[in-house]
PDB file of N, CA and C in Angstrom:
ATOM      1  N   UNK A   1     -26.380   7.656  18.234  1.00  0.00           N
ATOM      2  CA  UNK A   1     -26.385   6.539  17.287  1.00  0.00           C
ATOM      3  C   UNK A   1     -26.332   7.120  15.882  1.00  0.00           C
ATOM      4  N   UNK A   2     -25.599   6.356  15.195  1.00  0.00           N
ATOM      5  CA  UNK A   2     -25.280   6.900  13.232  1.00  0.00           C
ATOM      6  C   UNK A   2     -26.372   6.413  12.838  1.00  0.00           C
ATOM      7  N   UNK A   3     -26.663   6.531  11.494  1.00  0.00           N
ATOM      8  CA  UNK A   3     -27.895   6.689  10.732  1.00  0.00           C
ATOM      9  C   UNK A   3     -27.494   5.226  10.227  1.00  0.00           C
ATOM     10  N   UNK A   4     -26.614   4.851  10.218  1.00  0.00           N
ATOM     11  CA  UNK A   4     -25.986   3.584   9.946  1.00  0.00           C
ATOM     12  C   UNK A   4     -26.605   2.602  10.679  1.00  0.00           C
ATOM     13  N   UNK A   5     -26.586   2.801  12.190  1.00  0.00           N
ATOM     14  CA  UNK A   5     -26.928   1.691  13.479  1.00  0.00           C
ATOM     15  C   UNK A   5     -28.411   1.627  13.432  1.00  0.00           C
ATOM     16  N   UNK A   6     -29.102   2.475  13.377  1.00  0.00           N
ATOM     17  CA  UNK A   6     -30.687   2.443  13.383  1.00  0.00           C
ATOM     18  C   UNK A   6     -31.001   0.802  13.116  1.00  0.00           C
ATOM     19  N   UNK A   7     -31.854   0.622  14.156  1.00  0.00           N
ATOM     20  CA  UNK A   7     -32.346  -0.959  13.779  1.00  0.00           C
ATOM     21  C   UNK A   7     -33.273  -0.620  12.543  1.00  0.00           C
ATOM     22  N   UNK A   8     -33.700  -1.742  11.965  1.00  0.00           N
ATOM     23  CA  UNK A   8     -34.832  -1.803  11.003  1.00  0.00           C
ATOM     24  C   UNK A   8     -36.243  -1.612  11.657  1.00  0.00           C
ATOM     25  N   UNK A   9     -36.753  -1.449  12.621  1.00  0.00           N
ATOM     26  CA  UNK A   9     -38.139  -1.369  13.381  1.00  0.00           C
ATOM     27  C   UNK A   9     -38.015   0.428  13.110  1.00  0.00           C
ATOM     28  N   UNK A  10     -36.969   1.215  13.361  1.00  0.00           N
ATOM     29  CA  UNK A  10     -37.332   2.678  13.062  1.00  0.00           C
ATOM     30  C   UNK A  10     -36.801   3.413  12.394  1.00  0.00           C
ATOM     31  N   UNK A  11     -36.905   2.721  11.085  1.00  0.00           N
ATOM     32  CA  UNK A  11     -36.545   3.059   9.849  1.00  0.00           C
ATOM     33  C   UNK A  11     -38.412   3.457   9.318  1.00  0.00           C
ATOM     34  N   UNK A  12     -38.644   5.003   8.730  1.00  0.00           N
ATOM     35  CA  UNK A  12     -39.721   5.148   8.197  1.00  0.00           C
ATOM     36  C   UNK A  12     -40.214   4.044   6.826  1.00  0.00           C
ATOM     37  N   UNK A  13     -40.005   3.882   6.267  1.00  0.00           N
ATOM     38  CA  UNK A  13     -40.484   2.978   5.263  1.00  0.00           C
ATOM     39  C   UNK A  13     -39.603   2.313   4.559  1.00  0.00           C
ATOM     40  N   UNK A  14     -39.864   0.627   4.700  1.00  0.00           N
ATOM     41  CA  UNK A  14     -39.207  -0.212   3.667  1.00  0.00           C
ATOM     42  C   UNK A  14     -39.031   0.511   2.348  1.00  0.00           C
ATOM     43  N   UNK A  15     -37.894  -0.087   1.756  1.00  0.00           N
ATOM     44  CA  UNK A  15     -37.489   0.787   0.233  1.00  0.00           C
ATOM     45  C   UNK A  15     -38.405  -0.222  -0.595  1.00  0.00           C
ATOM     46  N   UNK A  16     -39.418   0.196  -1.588  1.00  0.00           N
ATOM     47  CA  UNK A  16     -40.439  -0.414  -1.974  1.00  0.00           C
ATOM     48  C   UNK A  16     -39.484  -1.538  -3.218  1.00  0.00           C
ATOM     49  N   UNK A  17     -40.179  -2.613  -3.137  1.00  0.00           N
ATOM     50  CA  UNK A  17     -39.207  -3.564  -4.018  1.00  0.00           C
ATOM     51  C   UNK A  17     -38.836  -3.205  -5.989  1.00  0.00           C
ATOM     52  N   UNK A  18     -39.774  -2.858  -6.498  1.00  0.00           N
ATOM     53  CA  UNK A  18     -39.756  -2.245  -7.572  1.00  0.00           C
ATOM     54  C   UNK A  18     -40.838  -0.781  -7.528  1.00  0.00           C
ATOM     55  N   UNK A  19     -40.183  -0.055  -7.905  1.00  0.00           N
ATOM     56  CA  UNK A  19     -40.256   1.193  -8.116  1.00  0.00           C
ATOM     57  C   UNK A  19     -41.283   1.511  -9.455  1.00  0.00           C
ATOM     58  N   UNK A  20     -42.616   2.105  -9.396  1.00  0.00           N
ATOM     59  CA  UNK A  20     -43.078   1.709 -11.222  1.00  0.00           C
ATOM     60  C   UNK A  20     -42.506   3.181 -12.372  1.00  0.00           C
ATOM     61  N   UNK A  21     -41.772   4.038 -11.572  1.00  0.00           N
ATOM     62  CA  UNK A  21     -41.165   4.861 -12.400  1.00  0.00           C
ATOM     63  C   UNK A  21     -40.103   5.318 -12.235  1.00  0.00           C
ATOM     64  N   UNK A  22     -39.308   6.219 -13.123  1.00  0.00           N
ATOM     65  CA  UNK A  22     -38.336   6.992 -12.383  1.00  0.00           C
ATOM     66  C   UNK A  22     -38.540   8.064 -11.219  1.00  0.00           C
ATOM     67  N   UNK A  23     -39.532   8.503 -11.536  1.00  0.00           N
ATOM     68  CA  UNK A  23     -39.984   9.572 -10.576  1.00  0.00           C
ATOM     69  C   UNK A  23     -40.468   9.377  -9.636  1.00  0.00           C
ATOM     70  N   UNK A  24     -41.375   7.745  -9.486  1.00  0.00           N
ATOM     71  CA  UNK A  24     -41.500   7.351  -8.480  1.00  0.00           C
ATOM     72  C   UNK A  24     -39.755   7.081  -7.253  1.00  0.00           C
ATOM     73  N   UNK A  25     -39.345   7.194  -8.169  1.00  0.00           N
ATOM     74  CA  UNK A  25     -37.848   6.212  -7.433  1.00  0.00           C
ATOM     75  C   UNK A  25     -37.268   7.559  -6.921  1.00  0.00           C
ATOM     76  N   UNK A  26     -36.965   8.832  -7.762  1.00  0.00           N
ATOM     77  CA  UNK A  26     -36.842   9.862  -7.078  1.00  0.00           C
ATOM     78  C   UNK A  26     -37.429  10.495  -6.197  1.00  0.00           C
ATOM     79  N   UNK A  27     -38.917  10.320  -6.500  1.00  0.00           N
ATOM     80  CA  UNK A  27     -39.357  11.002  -5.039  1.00  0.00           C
ATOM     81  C   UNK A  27     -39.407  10.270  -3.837  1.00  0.00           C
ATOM     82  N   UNK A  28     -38.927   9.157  -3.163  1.00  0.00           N
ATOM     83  CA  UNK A  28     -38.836   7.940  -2.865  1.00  0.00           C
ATOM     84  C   UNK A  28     -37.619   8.550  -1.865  1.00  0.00           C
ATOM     85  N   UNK A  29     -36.859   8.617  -2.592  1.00  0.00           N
ATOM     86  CA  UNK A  29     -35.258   9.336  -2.355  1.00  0.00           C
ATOM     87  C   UNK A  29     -34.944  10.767  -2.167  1.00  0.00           C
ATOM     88  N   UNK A  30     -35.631  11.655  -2.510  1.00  0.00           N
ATOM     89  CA  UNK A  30     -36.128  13.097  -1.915  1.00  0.00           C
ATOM     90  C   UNK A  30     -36.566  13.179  -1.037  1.00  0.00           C
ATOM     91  N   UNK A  31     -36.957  12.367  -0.140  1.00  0.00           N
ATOM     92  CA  UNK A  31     -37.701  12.043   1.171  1.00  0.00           C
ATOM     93  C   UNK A  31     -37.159  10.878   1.816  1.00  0.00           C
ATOM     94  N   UNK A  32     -35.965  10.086   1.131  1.00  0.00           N
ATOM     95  CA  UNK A  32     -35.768   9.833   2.508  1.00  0.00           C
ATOM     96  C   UNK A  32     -33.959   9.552   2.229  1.00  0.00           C
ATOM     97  N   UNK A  33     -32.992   9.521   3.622  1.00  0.00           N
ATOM     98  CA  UNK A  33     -31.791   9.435   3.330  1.00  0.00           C
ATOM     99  C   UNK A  33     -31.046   7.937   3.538  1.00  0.00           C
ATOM    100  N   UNK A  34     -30.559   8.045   2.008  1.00  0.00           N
ATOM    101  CA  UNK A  34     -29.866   6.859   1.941  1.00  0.00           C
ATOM    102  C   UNK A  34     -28.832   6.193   3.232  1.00  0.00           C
ATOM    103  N   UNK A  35     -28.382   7.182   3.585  1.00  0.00           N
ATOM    104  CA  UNK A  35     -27.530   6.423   4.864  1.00  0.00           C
ATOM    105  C   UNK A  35     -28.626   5.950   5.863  1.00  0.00           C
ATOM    106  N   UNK A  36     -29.499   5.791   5.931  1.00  0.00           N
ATOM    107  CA  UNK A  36     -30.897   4.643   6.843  1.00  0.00           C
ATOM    108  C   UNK A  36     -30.678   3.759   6.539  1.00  0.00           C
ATOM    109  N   UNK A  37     -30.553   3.195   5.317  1.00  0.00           N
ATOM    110  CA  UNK A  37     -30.340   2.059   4.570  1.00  0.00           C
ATOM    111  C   UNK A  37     -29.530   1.062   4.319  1.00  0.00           C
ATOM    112  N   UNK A  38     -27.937   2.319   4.866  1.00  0.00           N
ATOM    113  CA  UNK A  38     -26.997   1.505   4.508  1.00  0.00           C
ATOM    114  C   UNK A  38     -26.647  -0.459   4.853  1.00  0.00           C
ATOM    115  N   UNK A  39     -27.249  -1.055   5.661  1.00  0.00           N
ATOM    116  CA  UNK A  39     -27.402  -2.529   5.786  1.00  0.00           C
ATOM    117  C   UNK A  39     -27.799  -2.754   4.524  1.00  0.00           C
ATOM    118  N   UNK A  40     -28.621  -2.334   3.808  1.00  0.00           N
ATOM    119  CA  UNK A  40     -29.165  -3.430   2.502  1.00  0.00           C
ATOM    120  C   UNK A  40     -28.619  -2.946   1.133  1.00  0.00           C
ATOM    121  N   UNK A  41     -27.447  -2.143   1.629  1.00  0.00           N
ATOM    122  CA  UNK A  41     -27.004  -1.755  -0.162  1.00  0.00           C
ATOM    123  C   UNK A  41     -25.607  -2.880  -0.135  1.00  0.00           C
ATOM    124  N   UNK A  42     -24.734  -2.742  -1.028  1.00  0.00           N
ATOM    125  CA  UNK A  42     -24.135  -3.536  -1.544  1.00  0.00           C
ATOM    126  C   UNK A  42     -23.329  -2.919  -2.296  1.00  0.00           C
ATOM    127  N   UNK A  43     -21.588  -3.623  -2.119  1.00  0.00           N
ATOM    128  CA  UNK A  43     -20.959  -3.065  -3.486  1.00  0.00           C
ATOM    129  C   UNK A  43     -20.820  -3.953  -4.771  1.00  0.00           C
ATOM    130  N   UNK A  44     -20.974  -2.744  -5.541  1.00  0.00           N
ATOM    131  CA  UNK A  44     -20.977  -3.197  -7.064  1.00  0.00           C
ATOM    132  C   UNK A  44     -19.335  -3.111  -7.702  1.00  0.00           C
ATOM    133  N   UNK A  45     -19.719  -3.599  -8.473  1.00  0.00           N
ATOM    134  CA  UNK A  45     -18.354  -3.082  -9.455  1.00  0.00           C
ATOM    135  C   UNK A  45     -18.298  -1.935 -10.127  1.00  0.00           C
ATOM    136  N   UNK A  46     -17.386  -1.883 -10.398  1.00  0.00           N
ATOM    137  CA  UNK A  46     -17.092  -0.350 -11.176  1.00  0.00           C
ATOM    138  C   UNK A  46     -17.415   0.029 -12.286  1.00  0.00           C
ATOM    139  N   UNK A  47     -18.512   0.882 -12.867  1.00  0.00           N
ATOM    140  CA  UNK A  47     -19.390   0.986 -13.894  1.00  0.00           C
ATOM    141  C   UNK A  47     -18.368   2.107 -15.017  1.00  0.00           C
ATOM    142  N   UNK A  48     -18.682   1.746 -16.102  1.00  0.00           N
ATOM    143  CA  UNK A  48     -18.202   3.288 -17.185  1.00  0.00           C
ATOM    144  C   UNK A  48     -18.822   3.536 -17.623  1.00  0.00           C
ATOM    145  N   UNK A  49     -19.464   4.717 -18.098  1.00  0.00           N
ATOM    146  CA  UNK A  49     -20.175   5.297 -18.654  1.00  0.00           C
ATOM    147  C   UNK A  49     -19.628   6.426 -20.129  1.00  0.00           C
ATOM    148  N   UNK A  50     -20.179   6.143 -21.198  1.00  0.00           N
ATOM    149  CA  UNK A  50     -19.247   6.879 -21.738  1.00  0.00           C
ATOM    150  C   UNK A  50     -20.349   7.531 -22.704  1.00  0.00           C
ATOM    151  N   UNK A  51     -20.416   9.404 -22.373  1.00  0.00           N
ATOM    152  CA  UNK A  51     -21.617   9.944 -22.576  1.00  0.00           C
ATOM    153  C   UNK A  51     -20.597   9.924 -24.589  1.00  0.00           C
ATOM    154  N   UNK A  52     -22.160  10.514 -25.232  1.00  0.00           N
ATOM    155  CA  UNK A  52     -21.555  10.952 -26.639  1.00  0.00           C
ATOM    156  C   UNK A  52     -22.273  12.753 -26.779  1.00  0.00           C
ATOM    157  N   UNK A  53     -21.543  13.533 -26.897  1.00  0.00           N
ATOM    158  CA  UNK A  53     -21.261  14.947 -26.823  1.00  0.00           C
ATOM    159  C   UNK A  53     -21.071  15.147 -28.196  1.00  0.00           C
ATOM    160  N   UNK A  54     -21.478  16.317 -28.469  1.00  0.00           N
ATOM    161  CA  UNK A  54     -20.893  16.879 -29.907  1.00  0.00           C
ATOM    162  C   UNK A  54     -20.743  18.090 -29.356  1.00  0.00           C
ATOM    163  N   UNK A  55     -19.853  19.327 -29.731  1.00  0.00           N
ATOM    164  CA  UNK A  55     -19.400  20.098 -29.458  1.00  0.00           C
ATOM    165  C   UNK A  55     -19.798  21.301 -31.272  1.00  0.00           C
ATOM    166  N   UNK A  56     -20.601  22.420 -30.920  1.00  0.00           N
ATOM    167  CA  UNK A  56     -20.841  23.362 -31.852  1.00  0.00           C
ATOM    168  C   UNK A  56     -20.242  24.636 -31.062  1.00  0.00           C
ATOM    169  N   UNK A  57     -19.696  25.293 -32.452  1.00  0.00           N
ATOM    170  CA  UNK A  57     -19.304  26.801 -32.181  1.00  0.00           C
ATOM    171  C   UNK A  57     -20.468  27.657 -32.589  1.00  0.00           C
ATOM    172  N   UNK A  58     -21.038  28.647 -31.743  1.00  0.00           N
ATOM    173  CA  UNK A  58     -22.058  29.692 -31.723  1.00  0.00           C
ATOM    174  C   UNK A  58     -21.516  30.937 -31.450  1.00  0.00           C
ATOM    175  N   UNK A  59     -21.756  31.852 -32.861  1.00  0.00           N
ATOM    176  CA  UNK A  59     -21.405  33.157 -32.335  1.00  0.00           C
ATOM    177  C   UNK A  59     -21.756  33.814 -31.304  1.00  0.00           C
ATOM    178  N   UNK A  60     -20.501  34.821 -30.507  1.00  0.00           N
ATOM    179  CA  UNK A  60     -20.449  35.135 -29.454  1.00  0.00           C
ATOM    180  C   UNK A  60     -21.545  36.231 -29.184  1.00  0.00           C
ATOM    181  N   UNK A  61     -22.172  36.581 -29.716  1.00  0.00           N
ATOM    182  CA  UNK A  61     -23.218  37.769 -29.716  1.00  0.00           C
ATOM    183  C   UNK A  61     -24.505  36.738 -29.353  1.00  0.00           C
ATOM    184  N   UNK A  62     -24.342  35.650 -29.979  1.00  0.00           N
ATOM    185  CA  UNK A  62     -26.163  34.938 -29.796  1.00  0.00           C
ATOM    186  C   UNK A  62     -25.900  34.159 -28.214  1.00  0.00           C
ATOM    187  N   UNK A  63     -24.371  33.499 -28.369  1.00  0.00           N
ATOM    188  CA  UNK A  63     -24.213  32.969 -26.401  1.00  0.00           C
ATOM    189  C   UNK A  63     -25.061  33.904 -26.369  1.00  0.00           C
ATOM    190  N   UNK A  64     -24.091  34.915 -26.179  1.00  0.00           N
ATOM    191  CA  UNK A  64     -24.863  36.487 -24.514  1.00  0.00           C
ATOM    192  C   UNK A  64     -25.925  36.393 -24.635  1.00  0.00           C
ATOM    193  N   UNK A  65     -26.594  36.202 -25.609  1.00  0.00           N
ATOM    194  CA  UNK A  65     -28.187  36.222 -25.398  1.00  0.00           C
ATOM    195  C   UNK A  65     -28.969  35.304 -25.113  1.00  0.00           C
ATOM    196  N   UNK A  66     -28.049  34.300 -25.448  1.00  0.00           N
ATOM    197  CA  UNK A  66     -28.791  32.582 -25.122  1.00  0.00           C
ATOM    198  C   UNK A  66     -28.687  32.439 -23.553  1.00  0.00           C
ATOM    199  N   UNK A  67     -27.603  32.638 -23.209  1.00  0.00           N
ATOM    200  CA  UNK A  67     -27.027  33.191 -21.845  1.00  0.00           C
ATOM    201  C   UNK A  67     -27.806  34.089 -20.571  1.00  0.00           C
ATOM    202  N   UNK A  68     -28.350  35.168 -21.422  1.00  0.00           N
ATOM    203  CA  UNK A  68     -29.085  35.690 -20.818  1.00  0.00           C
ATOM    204  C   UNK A  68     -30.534  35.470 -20.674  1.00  0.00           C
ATOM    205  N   UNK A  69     -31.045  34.786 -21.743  1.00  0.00           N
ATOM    206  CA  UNK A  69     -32.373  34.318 -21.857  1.00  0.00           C
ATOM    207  C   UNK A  69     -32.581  33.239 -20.517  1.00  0.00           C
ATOM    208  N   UNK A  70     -31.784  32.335 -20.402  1.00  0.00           N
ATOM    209  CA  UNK A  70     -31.633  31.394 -19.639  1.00  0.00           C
ATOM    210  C   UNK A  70     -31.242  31.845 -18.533  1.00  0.00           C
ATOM    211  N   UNK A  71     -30.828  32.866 -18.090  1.00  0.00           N
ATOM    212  CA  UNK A  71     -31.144  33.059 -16.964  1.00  0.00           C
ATOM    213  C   UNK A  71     -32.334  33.727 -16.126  1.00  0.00           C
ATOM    214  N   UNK A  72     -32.721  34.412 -17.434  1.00  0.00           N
ATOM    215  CA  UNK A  72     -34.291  35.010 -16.858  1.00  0.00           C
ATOM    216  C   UNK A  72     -35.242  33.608 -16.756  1.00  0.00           C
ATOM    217  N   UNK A  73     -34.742  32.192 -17.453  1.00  0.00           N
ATOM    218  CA  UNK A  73     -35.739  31.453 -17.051  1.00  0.00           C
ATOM    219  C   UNK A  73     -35.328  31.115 -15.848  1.00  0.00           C
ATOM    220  N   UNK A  74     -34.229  30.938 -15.302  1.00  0.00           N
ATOM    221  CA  UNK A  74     -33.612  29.999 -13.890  1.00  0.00           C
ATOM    222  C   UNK A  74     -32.882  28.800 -14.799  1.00  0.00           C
ATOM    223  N   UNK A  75     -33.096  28.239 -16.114  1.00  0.00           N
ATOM    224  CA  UNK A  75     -32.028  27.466 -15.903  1.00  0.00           C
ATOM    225  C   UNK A  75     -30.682  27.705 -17.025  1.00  0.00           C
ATOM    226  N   UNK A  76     -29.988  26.491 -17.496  1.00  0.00           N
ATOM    227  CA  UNK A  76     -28.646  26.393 -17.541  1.00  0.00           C
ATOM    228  C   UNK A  76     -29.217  26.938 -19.165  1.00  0.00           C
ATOM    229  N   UNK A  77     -27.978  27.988 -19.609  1.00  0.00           N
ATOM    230  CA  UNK A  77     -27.983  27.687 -21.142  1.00  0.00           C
ATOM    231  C   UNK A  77     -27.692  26.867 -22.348  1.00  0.00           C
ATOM    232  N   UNK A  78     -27.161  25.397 -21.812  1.00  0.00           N
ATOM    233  CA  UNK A  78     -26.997  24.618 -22.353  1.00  0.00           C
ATOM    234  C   UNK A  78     -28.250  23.075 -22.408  1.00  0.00           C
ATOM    235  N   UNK A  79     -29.238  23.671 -21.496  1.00  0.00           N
ATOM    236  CA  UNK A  79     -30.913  23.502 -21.405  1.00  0.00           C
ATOM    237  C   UNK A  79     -31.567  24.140 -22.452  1.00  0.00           C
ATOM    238  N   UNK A  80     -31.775  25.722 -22.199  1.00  0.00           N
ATOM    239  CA  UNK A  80     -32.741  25.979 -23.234  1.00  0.00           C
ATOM    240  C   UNK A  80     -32.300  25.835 -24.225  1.00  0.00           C
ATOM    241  N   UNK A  81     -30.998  25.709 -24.943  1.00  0.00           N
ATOM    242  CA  UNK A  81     -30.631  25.503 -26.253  1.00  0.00           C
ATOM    243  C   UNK A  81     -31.120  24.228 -26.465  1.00  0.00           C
ATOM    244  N   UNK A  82     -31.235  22.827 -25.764  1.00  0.00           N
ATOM    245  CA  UNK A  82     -31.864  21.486 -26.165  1.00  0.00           C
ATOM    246  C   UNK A  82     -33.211  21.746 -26.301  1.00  0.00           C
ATOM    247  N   UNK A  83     -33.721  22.806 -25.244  1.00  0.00           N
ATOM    248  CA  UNK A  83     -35.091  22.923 -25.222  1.00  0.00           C
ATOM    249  C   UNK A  83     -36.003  23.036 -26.906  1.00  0.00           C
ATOM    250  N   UNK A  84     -34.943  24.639 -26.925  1.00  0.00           N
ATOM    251  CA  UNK A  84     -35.408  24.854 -28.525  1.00  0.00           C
ATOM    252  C   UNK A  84     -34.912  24.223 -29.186  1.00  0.00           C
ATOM    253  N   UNK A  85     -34.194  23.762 -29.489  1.00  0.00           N
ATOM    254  CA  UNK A  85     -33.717  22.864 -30.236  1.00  0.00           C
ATOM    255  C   UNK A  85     -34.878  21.405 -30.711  1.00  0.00           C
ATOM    256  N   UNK A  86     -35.140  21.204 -29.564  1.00  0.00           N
ATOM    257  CA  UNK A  86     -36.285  20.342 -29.696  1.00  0.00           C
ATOM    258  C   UNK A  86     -37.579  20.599 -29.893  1.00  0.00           C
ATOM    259  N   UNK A  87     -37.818  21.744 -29.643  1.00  0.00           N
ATOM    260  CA  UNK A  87     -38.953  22.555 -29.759  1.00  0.00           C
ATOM    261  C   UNK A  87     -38.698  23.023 -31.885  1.00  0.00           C
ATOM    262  N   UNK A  88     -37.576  22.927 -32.379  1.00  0.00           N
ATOM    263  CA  UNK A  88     -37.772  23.462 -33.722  1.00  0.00           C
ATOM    264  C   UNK A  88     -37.905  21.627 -34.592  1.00  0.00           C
ATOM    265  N   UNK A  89     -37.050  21.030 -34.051  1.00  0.00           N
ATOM    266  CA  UNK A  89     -37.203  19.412 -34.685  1.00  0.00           C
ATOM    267  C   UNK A  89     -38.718  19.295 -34.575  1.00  0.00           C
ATOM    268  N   UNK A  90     -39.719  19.419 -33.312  1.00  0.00           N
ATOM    269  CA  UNK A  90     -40.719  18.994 -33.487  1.00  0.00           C
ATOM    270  C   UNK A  90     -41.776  19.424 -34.452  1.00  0.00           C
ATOM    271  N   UNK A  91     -41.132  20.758 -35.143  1.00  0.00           N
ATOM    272  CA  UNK A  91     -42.216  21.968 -35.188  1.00  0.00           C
ATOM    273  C   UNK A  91     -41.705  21.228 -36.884  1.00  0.00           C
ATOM    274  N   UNK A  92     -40.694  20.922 -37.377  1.00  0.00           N
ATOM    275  CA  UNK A  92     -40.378  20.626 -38.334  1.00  0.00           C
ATOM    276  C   UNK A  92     -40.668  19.341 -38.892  1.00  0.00           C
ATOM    277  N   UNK A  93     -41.328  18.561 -38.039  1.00  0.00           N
ATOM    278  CA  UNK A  93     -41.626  17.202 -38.139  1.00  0.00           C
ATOM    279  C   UNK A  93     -40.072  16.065 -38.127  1.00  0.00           C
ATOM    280  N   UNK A  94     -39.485  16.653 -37.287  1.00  0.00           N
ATOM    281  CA  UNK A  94     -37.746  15.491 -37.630  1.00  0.00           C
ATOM    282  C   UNK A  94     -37.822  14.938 -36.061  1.00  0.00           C
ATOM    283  N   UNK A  95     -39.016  14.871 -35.557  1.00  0.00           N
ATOM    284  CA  UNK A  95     -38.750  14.536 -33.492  1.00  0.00           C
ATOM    285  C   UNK A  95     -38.832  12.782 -33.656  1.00  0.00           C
TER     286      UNK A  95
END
């Protein structure tokens, strides 16, 4: 049987009706798989999203290092640059 057919009696837990956070809603969904569900979802229409980006040039000597910093933490270098970044607005009083 597909994850699709599962009756509703052995399905682990109703999807709770409102969620009181985001994180509640993610961990919600980290634990369990949406195809159980599929009877109660629904199609939507077609959403756009349209992010706003700004694009800066950084000398190539500070990347490698921004680059490399970020990877000794584990994440992306286009993270710790928001990180500090936000970390100097706050320190400056502009957060």
């Amino acid at each position: 049987m597909i994850n699709s057919e599962k009756s509703r009696a052995t399905l682990p837990d109703d999807i709770p009706e409102n969620f009181d956070s985001y994180e509640a809603t993610a961990e919600f969904w980290d634990n369990h798989d949406v195809s159980d569900y599929l009877d109660l979802t629904e199609e939507v229409p077609d959403v756009q999203i349209k992010l706003r980006q700004k694009h800066f040039k950084i000398e190539p000597d500070i990347t490698a290092k921004l680059s490399q910093k970020a990877r000794q933490k584990g994440i992306s270098t286009e993270t710790l640059i928001n990180l500090w970044l936000k970390e100097k607005l706050k320190k400056s009083g502009k957060s």
